[in-house]
Protein backbone atom coordinates (compact mmCIF):
# COMPACT_ATOMS: atom_id res chain seq x y z
CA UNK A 1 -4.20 -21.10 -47.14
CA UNK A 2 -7.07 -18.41 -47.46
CA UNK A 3 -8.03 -17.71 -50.89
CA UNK A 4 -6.93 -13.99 -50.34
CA UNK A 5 -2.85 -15.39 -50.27
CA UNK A 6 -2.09 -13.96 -46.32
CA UNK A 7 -2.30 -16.57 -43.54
CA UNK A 8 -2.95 -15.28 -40.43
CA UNK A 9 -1.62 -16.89 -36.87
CA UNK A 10 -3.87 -19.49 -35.22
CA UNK A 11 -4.32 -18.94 -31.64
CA UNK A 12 -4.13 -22.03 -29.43
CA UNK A 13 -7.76 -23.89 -29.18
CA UNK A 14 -6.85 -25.01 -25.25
CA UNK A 15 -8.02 -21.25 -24.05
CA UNK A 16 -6.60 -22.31 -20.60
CA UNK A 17 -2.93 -22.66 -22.18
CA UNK A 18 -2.35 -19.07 -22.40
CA UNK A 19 -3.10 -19.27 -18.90
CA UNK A 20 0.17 -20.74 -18.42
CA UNK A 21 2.89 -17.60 -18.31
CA UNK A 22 4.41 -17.14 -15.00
CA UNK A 23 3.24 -13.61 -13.66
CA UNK A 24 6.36 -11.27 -12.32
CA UNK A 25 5.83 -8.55 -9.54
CA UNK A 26 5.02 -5.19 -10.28
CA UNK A 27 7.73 -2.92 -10.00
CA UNK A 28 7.44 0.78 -10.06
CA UNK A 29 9.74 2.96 -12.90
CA UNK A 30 12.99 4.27 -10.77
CA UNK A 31 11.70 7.64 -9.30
CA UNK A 32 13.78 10.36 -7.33
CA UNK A 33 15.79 9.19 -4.47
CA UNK A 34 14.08 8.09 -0.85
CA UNK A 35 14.65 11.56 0.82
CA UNK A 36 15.47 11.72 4.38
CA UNK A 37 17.97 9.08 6.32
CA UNK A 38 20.39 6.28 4.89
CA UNK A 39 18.07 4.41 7.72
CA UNK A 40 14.79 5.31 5.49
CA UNK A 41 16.84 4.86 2.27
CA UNK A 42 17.93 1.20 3.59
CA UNK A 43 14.59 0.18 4.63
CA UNK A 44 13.20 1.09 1.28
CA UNK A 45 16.67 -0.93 -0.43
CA UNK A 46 15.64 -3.65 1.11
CA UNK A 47 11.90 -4.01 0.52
CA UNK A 48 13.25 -4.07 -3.20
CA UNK A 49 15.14 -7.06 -2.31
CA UNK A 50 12.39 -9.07 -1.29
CA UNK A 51 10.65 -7.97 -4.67
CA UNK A 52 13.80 -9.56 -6.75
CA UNK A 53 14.28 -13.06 -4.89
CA UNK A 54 11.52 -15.47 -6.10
CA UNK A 55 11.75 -14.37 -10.20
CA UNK A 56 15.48 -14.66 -9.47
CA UNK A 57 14.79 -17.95 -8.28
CA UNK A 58 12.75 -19.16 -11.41
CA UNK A 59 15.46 -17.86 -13.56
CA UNK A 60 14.63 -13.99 -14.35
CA UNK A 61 17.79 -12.46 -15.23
CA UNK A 62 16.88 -8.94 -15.29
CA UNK A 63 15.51 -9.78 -12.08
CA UNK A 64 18.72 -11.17 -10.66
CA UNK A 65 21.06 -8.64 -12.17
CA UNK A 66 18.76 -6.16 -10.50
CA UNK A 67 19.18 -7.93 -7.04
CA UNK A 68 22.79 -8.02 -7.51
CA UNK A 69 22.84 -3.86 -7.86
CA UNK A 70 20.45 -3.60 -5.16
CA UNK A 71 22.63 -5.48 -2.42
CA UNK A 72 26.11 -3.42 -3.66
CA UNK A 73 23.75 -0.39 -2.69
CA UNK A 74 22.34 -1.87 0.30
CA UNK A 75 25.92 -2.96 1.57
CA UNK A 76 26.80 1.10 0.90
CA UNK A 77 23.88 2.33 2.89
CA UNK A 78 24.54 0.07 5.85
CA UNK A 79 28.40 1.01 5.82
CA UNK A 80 26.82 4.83 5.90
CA UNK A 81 24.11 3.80 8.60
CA UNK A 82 26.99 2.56 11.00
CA UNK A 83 28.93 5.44 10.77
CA UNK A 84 25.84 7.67 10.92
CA UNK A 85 25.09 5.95 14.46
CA UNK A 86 28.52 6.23 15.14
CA UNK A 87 28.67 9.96 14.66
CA UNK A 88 25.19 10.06 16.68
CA UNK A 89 27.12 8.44 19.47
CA UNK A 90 30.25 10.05 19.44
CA UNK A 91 28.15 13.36 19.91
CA UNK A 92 25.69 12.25 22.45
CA UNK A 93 29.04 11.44 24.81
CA UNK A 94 30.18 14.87 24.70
């Protein structure tokens, strides 16, 4: 102990330890929707995915909780593309 009574936290002596922490991808804060198609929308969806699947892998939970509610809404927007393209079809007939 000090002679002033507080101890203070000793920071490791190996400098490269602190090194060791596994580094997560960046993700950007939630911001308004992907504006025009479900297409665009479901192209951006899925770019997300690809951000979740390796810190889901090494055991990230937010990450995998966030994968799981990103492929409920990518299943949603391809349901929407299909019948978007179905519409598109149906009208390029008539």
């Amino acid at each position: 102990m000090s002679s002033s009574g507080t101890s203070t936290p000793q920071l490791p002596k190996n400098p490269s330890s602190s090194n060791q922490n596994a580094s997560l991808p960046q993700y950007s804060l939630p911001g308004p929707q992907v504006q025009g198609s479900k297409y665009n929308q479901l192209l951006a969806v899925i770019e997300e995915l690809g951000k979740d699947i390796r810190p889901t892998y090494a055991g990230n939970k937010l990450c995998a909780e966030r994968l799981k509610r990103n492929l409920i809404h990518a299943r949603i927007l391809t349901k929407e593309c299909v019948v978007e393209a179905d519409k598109a079809a149906q009208s390029g007939k008539q």
